[in-house]
C-alpha atoms as a PDB file:
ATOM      1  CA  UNK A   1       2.227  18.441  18.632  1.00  0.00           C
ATOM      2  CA  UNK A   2       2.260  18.827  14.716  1.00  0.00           C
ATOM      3  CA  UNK A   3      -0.368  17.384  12.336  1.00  0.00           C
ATOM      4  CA  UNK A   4       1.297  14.128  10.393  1.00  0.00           C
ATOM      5  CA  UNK A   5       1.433  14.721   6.889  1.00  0.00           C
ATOM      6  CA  UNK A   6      -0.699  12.142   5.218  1.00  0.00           C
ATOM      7  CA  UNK A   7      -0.313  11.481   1.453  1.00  0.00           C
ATOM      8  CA  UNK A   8      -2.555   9.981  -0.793  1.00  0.00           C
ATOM      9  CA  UNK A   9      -1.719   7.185  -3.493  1.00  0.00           C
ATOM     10  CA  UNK A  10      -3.639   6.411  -6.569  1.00  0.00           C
ATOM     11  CA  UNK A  11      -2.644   3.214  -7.969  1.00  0.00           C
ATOM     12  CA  UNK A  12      -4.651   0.563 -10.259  1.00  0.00           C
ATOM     13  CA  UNK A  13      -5.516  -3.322 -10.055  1.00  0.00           C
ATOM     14  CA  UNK A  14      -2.274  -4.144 -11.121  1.00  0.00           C
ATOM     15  CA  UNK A  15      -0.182  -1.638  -9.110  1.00  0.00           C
ATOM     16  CA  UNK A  16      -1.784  -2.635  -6.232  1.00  0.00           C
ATOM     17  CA  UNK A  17      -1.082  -6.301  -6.417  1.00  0.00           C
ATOM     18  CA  UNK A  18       2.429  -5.230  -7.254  1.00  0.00           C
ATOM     19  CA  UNK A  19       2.888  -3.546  -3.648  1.00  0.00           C
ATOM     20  CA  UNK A  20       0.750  -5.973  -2.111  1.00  0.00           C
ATOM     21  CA  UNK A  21       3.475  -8.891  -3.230  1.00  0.00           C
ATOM     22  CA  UNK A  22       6.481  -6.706  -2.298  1.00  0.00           C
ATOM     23  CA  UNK A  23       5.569  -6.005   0.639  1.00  0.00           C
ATOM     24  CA  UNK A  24       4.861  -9.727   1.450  1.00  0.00           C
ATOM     25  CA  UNK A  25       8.196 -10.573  -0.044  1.00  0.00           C
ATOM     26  CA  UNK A  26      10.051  -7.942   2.129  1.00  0.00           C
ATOM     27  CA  UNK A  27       8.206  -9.450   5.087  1.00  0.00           C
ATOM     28  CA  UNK A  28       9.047 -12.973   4.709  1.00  0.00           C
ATOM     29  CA  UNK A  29      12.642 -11.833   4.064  1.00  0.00           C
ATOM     30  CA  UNK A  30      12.639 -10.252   7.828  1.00  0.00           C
ATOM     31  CA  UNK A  31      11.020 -13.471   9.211  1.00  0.00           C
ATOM     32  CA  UNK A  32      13.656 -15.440   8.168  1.00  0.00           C
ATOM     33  CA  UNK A  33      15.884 -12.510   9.353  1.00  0.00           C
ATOM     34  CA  UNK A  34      14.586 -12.666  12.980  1.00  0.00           C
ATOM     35  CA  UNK A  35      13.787  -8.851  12.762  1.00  0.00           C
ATOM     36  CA  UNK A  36      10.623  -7.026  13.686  1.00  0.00           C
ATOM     37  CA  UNK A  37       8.090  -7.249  10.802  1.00  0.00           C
ATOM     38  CA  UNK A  38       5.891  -4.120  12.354  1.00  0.00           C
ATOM     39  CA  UNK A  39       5.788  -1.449  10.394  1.00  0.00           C
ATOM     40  CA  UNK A  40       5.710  -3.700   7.235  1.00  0.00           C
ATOM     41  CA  UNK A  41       2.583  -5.550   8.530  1.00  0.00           C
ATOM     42  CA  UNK A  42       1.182  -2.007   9.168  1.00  0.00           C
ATOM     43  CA  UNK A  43       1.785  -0.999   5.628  1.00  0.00           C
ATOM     44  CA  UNK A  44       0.482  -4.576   4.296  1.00  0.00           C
ATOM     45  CA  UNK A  45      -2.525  -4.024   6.018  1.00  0.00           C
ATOM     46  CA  UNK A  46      -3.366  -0.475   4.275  1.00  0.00           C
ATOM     47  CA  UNK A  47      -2.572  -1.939   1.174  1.00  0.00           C
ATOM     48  CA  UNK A  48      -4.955  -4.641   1.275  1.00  0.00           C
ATOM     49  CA  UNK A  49      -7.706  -2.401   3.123  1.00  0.00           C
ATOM     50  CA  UNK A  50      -7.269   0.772   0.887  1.00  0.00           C
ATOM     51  CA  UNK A  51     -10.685   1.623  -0.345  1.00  0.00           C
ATOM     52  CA  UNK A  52     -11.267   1.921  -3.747  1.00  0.00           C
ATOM     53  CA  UNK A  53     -12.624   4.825  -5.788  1.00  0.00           C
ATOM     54  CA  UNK A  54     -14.468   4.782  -8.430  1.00  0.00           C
ATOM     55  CA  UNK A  55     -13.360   6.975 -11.680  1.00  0.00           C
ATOM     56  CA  UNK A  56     -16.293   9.688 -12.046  1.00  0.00           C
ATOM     57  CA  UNK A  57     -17.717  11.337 -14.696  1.00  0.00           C
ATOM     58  CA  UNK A  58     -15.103  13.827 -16.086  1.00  0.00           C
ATOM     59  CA  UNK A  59     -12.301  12.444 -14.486  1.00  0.00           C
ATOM     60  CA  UNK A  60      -9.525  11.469 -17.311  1.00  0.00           C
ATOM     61  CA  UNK A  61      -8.916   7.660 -18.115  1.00  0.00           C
ATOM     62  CA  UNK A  62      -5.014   8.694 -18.183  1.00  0.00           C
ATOM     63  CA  UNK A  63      -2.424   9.740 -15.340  1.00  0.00           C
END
């Protein structure tokens, strides 16, 4: 069976919050839908969970 391809997403404080609300908009808008809100409450969840890394020495204050 083939490896999933994983991806990684650096995004700050305010980014964050930004998915965090859309994603909590877009499920509300299935509950009232009747549809499944799975894979949304999946992707919710990693949001909010996502550890956070700390910028280290060296590392550039701009993306």
């Amino acid at each position: 069976m083939p490896q999933e391809e994983k991806r990684v997403l650096t995004v700050d404080k305010y980014e964050r919050g930004i998915l965090i609300h859309a994603l909590n908009d877009m499920r509300t808008d299935l509950i009232e839908e009747a549809r499944p809100t799975d894979a949304v409450d999946e992707l919710l969840l990693k949001t909010i969970d996502a550890p956070m890394k700390k910028r280290g020495k060296g590392e550039d204050e701009e993306r």
